[in-house]
Every structure is written in C-alpha cells, then in structure tokens.
C-alpha atoms as a PDB file:
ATOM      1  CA  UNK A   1     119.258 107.518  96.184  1.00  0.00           C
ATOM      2  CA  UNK A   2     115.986 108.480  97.586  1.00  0.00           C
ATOM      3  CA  UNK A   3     113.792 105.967  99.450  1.00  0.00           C
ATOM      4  CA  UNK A   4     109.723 105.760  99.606  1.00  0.00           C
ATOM      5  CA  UNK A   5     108.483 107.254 102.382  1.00  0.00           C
ATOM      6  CA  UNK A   6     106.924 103.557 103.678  1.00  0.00           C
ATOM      7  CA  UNK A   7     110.045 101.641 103.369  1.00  0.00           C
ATOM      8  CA  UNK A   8     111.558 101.511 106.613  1.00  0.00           C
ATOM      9  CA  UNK A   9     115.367 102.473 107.161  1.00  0.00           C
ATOM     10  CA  UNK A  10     117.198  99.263 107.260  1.00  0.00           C
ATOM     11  CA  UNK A  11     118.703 100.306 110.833  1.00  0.00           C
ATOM     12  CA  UNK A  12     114.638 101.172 112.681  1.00  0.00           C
ATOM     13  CA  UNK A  13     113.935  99.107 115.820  1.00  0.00           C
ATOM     14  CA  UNK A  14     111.777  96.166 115.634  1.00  0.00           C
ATOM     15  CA  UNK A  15     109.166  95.091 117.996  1.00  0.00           C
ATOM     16  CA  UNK A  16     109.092  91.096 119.731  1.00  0.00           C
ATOM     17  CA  UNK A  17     112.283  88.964 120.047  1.00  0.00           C
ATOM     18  CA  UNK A  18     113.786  90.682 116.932  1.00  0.00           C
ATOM     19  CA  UNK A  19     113.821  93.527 119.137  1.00  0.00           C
ATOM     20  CA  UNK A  20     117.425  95.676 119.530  1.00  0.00           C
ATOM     21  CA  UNK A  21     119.744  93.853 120.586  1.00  0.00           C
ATOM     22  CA  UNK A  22     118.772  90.287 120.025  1.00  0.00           C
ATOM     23  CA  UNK A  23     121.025  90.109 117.252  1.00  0.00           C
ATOM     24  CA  UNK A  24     117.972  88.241 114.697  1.00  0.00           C
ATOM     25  CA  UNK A  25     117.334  89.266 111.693  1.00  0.00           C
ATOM     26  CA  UNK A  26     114.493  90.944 111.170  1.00  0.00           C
ATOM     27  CA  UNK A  27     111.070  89.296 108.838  1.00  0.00           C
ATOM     28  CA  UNK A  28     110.476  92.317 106.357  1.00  0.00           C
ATOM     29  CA  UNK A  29     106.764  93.676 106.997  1.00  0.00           C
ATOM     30  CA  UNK A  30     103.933  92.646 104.519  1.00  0.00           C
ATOM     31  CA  UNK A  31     100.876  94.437 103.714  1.00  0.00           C
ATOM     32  CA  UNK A  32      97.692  93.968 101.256  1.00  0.00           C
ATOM     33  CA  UNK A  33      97.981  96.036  98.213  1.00  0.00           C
ATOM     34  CA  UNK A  34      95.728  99.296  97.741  1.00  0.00           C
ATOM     35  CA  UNK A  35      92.930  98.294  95.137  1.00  0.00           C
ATOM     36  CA  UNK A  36      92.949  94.458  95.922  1.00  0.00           C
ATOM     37  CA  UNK A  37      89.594  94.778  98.230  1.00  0.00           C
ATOM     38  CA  UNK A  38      86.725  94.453  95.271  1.00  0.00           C
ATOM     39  CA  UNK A  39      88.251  91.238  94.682  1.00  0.00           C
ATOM     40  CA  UNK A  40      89.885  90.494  98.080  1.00  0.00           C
ATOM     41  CA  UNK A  41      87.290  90.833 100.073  1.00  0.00           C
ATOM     42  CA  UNK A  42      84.351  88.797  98.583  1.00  0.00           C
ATOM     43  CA  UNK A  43      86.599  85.930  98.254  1.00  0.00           C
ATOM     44  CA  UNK A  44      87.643  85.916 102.211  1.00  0.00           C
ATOM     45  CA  UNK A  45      84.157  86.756 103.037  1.00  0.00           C
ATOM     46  CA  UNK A  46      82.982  83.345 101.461  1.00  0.00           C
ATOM     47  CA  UNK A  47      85.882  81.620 102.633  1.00  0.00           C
ATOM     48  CA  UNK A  48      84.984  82.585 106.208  1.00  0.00           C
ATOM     49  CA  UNK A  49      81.266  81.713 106.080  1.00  0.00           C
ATOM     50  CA  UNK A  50      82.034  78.536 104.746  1.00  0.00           C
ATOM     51  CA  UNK A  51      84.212  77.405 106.967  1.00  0.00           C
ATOM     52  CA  UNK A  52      81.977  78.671 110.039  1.00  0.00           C
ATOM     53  CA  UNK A  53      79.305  76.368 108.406  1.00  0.00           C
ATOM     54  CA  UNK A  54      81.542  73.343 107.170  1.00  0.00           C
ATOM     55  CA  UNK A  55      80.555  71.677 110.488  1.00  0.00           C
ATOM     56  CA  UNK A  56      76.871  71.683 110.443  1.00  0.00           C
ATOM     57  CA  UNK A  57      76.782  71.559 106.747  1.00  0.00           C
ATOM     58  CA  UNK A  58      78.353  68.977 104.001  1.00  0.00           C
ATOM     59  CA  UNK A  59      77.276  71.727 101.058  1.00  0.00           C
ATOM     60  CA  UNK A  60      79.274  74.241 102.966  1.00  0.00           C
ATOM     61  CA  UNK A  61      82.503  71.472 104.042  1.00  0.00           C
ATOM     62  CA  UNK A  62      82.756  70.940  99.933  1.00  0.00           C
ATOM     63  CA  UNK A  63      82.930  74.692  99.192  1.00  0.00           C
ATOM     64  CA  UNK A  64      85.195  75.550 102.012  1.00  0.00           C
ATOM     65  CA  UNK A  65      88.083  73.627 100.685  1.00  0.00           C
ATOM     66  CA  UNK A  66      88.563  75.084  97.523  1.00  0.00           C
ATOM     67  CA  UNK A  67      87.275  78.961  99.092  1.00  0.00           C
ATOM     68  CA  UNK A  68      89.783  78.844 101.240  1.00  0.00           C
ATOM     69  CA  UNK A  69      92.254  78.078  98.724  1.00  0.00           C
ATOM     70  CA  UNK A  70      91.487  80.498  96.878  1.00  0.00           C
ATOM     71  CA  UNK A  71      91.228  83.293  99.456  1.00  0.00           C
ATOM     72  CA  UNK A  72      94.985  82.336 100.886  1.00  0.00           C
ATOM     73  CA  UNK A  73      96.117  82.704  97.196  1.00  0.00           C
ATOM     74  CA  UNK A  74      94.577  85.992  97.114  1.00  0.00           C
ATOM     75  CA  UNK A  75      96.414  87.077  99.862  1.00  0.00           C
ATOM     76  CA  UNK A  76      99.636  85.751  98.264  1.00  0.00           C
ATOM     77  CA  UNK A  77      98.682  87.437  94.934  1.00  0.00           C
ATOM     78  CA  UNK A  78      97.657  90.674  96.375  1.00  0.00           C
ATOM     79  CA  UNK A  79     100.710  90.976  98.938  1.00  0.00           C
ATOM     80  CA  UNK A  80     102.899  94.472  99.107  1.00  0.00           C
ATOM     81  CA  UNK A  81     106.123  93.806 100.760  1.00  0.00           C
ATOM     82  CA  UNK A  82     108.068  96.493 101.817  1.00  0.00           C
ATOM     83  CA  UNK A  83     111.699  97.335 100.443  1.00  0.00           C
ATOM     84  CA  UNK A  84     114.909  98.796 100.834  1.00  0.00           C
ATOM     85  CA  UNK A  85     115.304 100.865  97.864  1.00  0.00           C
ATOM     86  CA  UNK A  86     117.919 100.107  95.753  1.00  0.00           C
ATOM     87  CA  UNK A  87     120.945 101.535  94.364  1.00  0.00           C
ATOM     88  CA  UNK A  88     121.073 103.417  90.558  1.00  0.00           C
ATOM     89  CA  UNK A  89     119.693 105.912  88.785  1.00  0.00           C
ATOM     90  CA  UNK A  90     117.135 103.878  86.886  1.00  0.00           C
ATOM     91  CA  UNK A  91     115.262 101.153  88.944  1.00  0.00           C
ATOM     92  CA  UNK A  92     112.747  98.274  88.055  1.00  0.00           C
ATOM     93  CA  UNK A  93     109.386  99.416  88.367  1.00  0.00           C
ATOM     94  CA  UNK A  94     108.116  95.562  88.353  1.00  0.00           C
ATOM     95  CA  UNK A  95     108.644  92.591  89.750  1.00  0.00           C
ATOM     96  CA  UNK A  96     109.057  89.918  86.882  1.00  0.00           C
ATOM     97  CA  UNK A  97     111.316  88.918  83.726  1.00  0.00           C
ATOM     98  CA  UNK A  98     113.093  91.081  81.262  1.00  0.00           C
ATOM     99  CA  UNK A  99     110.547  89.872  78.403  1.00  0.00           C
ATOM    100  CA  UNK A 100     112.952  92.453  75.987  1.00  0.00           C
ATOM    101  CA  UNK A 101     114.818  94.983  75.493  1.00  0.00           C
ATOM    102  CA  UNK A 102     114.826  96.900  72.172  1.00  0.00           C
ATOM    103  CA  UNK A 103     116.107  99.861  70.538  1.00  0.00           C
ATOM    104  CA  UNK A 104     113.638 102.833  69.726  1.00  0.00           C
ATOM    105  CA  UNK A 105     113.220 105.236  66.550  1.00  0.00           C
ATOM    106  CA  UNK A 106     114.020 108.075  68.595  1.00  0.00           C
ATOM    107  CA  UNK A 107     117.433 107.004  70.552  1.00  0.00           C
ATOM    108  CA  UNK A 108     115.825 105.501  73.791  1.00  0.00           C
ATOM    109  CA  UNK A 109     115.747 101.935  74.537  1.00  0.00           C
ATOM    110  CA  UNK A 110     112.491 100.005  76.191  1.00  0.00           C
ATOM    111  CA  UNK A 111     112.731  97.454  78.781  1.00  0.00           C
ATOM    112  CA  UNK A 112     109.474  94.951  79.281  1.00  0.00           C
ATOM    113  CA  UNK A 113     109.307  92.904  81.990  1.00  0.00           C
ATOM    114  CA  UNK A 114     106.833  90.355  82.014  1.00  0.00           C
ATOM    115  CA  UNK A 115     105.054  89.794  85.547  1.00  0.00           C
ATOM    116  CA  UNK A 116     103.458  86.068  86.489  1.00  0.00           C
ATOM    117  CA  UNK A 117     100.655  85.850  88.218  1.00  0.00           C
ATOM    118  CA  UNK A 118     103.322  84.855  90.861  1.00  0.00           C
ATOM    119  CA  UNK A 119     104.889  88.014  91.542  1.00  0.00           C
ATOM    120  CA  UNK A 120     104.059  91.218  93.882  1.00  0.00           C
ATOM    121  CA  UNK A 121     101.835  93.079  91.410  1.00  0.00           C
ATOM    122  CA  UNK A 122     102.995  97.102  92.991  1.00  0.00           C
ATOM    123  CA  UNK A 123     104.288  98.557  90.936  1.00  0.00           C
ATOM    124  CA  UNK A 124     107.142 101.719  91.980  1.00  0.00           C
ATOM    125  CA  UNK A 125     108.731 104.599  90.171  1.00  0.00           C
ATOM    126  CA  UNK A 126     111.813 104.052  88.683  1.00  0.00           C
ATOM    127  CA  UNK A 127     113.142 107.561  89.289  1.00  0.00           C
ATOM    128  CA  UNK A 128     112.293 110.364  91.283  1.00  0.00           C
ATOM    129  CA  UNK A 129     110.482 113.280  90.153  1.00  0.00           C
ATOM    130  CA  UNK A 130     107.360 114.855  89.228  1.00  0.00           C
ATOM    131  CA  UNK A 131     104.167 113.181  87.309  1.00  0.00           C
ATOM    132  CA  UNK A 132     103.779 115.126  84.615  1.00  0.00           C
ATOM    133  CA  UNK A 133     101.181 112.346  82.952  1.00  0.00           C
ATOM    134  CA  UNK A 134      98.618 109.710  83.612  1.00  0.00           C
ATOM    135  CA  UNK A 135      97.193 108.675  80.763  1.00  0.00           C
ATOM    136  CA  UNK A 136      94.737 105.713  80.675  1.00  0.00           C
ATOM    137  CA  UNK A 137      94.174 104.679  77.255  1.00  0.00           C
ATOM    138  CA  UNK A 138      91.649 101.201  76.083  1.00  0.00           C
ATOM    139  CA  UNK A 139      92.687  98.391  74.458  1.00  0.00           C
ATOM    140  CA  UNK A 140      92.910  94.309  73.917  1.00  0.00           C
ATOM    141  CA  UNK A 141      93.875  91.917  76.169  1.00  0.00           C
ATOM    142  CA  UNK A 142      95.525  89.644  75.091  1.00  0.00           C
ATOM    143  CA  UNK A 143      98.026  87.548  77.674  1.00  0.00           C
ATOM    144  CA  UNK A 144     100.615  90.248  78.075  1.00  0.00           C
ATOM    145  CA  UNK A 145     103.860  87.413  77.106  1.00  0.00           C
ATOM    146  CA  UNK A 146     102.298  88.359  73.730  1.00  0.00           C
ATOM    147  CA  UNK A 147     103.982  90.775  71.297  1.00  0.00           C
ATOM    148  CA  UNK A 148     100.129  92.261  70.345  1.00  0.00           C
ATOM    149  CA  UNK A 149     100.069  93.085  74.227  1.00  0.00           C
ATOM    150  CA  UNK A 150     101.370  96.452  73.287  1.00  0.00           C
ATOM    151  CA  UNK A 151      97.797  97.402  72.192  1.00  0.00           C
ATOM    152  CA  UNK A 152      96.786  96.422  75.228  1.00  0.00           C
ATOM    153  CA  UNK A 153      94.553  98.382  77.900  1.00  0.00           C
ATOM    154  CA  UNK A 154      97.453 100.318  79.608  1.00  0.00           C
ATOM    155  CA  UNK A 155      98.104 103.310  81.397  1.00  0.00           C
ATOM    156  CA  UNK A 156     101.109 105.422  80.451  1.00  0.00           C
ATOM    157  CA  UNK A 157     103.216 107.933  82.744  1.00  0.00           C
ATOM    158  CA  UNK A 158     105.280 110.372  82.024  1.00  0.00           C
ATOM    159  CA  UNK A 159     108.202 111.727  84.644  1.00  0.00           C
ATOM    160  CA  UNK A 160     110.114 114.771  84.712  1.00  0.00           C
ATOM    161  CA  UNK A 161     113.393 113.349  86.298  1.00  0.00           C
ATOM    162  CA  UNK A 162     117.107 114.502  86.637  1.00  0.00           C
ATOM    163  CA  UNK A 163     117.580 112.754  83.217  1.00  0.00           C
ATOM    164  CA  UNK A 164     114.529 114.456  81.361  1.00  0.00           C
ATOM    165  CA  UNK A 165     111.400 112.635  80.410  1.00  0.00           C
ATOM    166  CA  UNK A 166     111.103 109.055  81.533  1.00  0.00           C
ATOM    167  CA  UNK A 167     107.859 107.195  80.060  1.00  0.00           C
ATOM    168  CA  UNK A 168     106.426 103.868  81.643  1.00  0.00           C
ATOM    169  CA  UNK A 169     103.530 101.941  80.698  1.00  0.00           C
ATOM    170  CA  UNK A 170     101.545  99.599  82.549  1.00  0.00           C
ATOM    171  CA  UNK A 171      99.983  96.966  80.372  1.00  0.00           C
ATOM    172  CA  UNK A 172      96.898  94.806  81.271  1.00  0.00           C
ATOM    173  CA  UNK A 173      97.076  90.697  80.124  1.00  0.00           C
ATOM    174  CA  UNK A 174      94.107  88.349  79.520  1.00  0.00           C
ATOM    175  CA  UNK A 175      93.090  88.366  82.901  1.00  0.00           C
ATOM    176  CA  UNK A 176      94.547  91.938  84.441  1.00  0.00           C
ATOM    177  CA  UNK A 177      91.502  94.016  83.165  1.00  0.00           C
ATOM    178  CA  UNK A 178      92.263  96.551  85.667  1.00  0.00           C
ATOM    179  CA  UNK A 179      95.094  99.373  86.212  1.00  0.00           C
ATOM    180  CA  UNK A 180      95.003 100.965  89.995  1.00  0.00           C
ATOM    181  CA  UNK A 181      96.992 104.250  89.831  1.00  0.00           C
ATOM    182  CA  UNK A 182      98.106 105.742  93.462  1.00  0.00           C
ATOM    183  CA  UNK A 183      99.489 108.733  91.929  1.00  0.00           C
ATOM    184  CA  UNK A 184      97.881 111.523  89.915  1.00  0.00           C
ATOM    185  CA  UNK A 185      99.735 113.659  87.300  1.00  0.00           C
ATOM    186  CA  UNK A 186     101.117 116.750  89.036  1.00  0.00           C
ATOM    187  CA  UNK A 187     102.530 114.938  92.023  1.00  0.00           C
ATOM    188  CA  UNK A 188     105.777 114.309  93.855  1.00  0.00           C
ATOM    189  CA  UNK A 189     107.445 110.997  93.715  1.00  0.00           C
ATOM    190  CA  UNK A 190     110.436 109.775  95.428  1.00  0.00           C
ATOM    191  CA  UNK A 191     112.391 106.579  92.984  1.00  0.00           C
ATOM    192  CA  UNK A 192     110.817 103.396  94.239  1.00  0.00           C
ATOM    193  CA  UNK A 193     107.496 105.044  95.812  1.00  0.00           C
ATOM    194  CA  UNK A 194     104.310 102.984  94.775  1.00  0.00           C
ATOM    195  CA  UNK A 195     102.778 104.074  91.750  1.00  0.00           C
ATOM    196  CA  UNK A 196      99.650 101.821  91.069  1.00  0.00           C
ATOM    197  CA  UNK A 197      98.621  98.107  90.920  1.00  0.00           C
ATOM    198  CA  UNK A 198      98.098  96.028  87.867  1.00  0.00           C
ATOM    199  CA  UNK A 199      95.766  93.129  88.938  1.00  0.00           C
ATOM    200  CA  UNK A 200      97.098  89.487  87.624  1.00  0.00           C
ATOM    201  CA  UNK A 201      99.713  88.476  84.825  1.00  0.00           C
ATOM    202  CA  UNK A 202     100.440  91.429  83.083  1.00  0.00           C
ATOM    203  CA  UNK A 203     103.617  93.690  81.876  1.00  0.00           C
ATOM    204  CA  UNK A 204     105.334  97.118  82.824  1.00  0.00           C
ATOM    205  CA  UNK A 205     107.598  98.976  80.027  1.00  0.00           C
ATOM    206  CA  UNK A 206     110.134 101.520  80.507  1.00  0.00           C
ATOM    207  CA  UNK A 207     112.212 103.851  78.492  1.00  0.00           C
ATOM    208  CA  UNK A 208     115.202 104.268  78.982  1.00  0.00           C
ATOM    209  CA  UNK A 209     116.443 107.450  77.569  1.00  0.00           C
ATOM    210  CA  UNK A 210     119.211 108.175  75.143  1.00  0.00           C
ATOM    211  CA  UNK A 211     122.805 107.336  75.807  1.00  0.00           C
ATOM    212  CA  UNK A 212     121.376 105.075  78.751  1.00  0.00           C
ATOM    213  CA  UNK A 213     123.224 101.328  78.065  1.00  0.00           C
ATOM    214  CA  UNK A 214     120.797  98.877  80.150  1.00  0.00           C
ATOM    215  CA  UNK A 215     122.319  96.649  83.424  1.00  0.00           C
ATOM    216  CA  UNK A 216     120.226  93.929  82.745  1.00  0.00           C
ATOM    217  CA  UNK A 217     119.855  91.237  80.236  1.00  0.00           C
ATOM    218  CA  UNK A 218     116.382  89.097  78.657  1.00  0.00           C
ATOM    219  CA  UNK A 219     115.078  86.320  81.518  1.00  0.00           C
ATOM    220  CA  UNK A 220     117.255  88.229  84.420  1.00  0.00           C
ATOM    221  CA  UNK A 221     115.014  88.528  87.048  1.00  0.00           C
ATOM    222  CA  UNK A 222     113.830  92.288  88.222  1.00  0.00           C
ATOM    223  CA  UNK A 223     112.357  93.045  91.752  1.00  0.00           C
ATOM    224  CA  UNK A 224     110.623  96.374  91.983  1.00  0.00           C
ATOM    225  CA  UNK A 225     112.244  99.132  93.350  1.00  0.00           C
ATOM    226  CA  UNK A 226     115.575  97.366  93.876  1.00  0.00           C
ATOM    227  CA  UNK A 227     116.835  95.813  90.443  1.00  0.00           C
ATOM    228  CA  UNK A 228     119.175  98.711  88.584  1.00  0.00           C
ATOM    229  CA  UNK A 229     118.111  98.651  84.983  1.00  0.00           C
ATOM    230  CA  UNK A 230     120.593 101.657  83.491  1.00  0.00           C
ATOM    231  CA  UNK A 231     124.603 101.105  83.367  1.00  0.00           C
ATOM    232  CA  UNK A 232     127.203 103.790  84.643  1.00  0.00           C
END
C-alpha cells in the first residue's frame, strides 16, 4: 500500500550512533502537530519566563511549577510521530478505542473510535484517493464517549477511493472545540497521509462500505495509519 510522503522508508539512514551499520535500532522521529501553536505557544512562552524569573522571584517560583507542567504536557498532547504505514485496504484514521461498530440503513458499517486526551491527536486517511469533500458543519459538545456526540461540531470528508465513496467524520468533545483540516477538497491523498488535527478528547468515524466485514473488535486498540480496520 501507499505510504505518506513524510513517513520515512523503514530501510533510510539515520544520523548519530544509530547510524548504518551500528546495528541499533533506530528512535522513530517526533514532531509538533500543525495547528497546536495558538495554544502551544502561549503556554511555553509563560513556562519559559517563569522559570527565567523563579530565582529572583517567589510569585514567579510558584507559577513555574505548575507552567511548566503544563507546557511539557502540551508537548506530549500535541506530539506527531511519524509511521510506517500499515498494511490493508482500510486503515485507522485515529489513534484511540473502537467506541462501536454498527450497521447502517444503507449497507455500510461505521467504526468510532474514541480518542483520550492521551493519544496522538493527527489524524490520517484511511485510503488513498481524492478529497472530493470537506464539510465543516456546527454543533454541541458534549464529551465525545457520549452517544449525543454525533451532533457534535464535526467536519465530514468524503473520498473517492478504489472502493467508491469512503466518508469520515471528525467529531469535537467537551473540550476539542476545534477541527484543523490539512487537506482541502479537490486534493490528492496517499492512505495514511495527515488529514487534520482534532484538539483534545474527541472521536473520528468511518464508513466502511458495503460488503466490507470489519478486522477489529469494540475496546481493540487502533493506531493511526497502521491498525487495518476492513477484513479480506
């Protein structure tokens, strides 16, 4: 299958003593997620300040403690790992929990994962093909573990894919008020390429379409662009 363009082929050359030939495995290469800065960088900036001040200062010793906390967990949240795309024709979009899967009116079946504040919040496309919709549409939010998350603010994409129309739907949660697309409709998209960032605990849907059995099962754990969701 077809690999994003930023993952790096499991065979490139590495740089330091993981170099070729030393015979180490190599750390997988971490970078911030597009769309975290409005609430990334505020949070370092204070962290920063008040730790240049903690020594001259007791105010600024007191808020440096906690600012720093938060800042290093804003790193964690905000992290994009890369990947080595996995095998299938169908692959998670989301890192997370199969919340459900159900059976639709019209023949296809929807997968929800559920996504923690604890996992990588990128979310990638779970086939190739081309964008054919982006559609942003307003809504609730309540916490997305909820069944009335479905009316939800979400943004809904449509792909034209070797097995026809494949919808997805990224759904905001009681603290994710805020859907990052990379894409826009009319574009390219190799399977496991980003597609957008949902910021905090939130939930990703797809459809699977007709006469596609599932692979996985509710509370298996999905990692994005490597879990197979659809069965031979």
């Amino acid at each position: 299958m077809p690999h994003s363009p930023s993952t790096a082929p499991s065979g490139s050359p590495s740089s330091g003593a993981d170099g070729p030939g030393s015979g180490a495995p190599r750390a997988p290469r971490v970078r911030l997620a597009r769309g975290a800065s409005p609430w990334l960088a505020p949070t370092v900036a204070t962290a920063a300040l008040s730790l240049a001040r903690a020594r001259k200062s007791k105010r600024a010793a007191l808020v440096a403690v906690p600012a720093t906390a938060l800042a290093a967990g804003m790193l964690w949240f905000f992290r994009d790992p890369e990947r080595e795309i996995g095998q299938g024709r169908v692959i998670s979009p989301a890192d997370g929990v199969v919340q459900s899967i159900m059976p639709w009116q019209d023949g296809r079946t929807r997968v929800a994962i559920f996504m923690s504040p604890l996992n990588v919040h990128v979310n990638r496309a779970p086939m190739a093909g081309t964008v054919t919709s982006v559609e942003h549409i307003p809504g609730g939010y309540v916490p997305a573990f909820n069944k009335e998350s479905e009316n939800n603010e979400r943004v809904v994409w449509h792909f034209d894919t070797e097995l026809g129309d494949i919808e997805m739907v990224q759904i905001a949660g009681a603290v994710a008020r805020r859907i990052v697309p990379y894409v826009p409709s009319g574009a390219k998209v190799e399977q496991g390429e980003r597609l957008g960032l949902i910021r905090f605990g939130s939930r990703v849907d797809v459809y699977l379409p007709e006469g596609v059995e599932t692979a996985v099962e509710v509370g298996q754990t999905t990692t994005a662009g490597v879990t197979r969701l659809d069965r031979d």
